[in-house]
C-alpha atoms as a PDB file:
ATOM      1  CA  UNK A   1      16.243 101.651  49.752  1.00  0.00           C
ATOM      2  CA  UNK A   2      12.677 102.877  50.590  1.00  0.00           C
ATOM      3  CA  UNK A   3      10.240 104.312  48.706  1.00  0.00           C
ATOM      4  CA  UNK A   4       8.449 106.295  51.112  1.00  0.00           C
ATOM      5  CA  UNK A   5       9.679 110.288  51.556  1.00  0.00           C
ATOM      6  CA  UNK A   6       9.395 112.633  54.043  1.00  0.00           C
ATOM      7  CA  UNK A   7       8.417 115.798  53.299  1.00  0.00           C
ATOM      8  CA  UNK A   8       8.272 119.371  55.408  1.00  0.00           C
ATOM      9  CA  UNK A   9       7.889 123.108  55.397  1.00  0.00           C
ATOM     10  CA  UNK A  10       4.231 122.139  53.683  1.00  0.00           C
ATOM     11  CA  UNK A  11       2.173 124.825  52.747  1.00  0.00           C
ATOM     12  CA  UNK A  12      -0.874 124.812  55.745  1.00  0.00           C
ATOM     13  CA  UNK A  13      -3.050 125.620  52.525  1.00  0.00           C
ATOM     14  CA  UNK A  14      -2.278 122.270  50.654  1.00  0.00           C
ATOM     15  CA  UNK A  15      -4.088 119.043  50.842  1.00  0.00           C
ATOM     16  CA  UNK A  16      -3.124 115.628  50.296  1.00  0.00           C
ATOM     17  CA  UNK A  17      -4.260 115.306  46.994  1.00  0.00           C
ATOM     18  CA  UNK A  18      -1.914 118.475  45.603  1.00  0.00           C
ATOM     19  CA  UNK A  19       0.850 117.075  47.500  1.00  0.00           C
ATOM     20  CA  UNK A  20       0.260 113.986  45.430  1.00  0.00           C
ATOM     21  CA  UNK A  21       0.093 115.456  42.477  1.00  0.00           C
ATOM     22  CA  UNK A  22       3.520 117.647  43.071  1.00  0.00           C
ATOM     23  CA  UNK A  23       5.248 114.402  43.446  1.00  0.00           C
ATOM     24  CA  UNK A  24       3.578 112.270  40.918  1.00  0.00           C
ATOM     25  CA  UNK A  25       5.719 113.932  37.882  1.00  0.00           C
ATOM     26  CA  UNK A  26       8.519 111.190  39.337  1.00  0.00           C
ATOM     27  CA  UNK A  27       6.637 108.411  39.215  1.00  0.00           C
ATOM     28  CA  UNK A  28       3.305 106.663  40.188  1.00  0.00           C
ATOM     29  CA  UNK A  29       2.260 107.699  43.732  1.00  0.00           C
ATOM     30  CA  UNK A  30       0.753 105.169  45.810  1.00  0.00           C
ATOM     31  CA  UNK A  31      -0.312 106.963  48.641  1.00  0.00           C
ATOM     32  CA  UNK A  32       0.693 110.478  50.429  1.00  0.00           C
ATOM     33  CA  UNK A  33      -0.959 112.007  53.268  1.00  0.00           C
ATOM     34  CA  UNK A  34      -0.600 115.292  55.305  1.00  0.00           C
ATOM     35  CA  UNK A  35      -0.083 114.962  58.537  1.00  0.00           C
ATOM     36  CA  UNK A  36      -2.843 117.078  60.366  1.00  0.00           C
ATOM     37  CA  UNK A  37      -2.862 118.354  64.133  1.00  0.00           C
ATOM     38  CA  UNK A  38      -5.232 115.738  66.615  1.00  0.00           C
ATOM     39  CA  UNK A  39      -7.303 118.170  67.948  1.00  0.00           C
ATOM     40  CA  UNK A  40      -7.334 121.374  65.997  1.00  0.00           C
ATOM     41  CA  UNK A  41      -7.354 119.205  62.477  1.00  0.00           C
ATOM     42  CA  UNK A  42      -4.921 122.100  60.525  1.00  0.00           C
ATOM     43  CA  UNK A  43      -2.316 120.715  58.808  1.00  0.00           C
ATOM     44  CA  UNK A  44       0.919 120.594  60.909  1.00  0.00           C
ATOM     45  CA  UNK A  45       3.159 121.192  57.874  1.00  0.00           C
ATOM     46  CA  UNK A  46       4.660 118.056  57.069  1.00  0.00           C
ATOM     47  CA  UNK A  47       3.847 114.880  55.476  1.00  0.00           C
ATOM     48  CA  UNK A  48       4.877 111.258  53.813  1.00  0.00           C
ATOM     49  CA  UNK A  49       4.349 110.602  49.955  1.00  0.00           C
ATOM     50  CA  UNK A  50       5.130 106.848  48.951  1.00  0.00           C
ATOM     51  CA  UNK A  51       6.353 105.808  45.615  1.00  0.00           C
ATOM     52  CA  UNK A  52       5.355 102.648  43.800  1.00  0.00           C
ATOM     53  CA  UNK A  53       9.119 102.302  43.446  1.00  0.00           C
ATOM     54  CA  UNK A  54      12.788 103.645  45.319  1.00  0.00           C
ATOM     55  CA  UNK A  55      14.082 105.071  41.994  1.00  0.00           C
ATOM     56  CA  UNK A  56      10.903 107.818  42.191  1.00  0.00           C
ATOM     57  CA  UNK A  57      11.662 108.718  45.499  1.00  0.00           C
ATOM     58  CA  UNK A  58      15.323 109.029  45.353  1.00  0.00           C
ATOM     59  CA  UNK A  59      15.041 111.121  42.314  1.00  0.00           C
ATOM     60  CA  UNK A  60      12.216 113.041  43.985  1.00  0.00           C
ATOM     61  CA  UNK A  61      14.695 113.977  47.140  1.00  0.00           C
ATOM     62  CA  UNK A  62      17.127 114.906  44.282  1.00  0.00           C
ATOM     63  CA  UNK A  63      14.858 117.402  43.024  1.00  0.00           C
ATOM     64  CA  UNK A  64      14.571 121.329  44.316  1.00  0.00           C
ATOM     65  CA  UNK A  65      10.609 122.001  44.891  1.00  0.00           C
ATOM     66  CA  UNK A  66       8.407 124.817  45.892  1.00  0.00           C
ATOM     67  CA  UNK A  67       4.395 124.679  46.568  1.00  0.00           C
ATOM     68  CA  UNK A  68       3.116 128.221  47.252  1.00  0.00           C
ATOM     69  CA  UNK A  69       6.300 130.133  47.117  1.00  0.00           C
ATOM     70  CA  UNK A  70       7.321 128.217  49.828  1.00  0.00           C
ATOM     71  CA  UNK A  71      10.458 125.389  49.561  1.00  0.00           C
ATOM     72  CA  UNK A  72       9.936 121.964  50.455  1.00  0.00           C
ATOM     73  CA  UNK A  73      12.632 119.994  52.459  1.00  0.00           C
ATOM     74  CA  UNK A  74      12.477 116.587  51.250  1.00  0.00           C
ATOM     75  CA  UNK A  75      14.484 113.396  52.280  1.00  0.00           C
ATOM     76  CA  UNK A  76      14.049 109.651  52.550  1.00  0.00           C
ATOM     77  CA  UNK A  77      11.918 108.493  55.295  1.00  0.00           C
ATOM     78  CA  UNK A  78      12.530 105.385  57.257  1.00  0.00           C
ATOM     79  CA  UNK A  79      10.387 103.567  59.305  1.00  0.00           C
ATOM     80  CA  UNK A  80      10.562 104.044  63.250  1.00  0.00           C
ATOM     81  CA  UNK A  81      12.855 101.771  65.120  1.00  0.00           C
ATOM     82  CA  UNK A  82      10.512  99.715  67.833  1.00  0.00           C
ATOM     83  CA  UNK A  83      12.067  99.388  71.086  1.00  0.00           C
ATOM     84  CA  UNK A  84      11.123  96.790  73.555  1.00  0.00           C
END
């Protein structure tokens, strides 16, 4: 199980660091990160928070949440599959 989740319909108003903090109320948060347009730098409305542990995440997907008035859509992320 991983420990990493994805996370979208982001608030363009919140940084990494609130986004951290949401999620940190299930466990220790090692890293999260919003993932921000190349050119224009404004947040494209999704990210990846990453537990110290699966049980955090999994309870985190489990869990209804809202940043701004606006509901969060938040599953497991797995890693891309490489292809040759």
């Amino acid at each position: 199980m991983t420990n990493r989740i994805f996370v979208a319909r982001i608030p363009w108003s919140i940084c990494k660091i609130a986004l951290k903090t949401h999620f940190s109320k299930f466990g220790p948060v090692s890293d999260g990160y919003v993932v921000l347009d190349r050119i224009t730098k404004r947040s494209k409305g999704f990210g990846f928070v990453t537990f110290d542990n699966a049980e955090s995440a999994q309870n985190a997907v489990n869990s209804v949440h809202e940043m701004d008035g606006r509901q969060l859509v938040v599953n497991l992320a797995f890693d891309k599959l490489k292809t040759n």
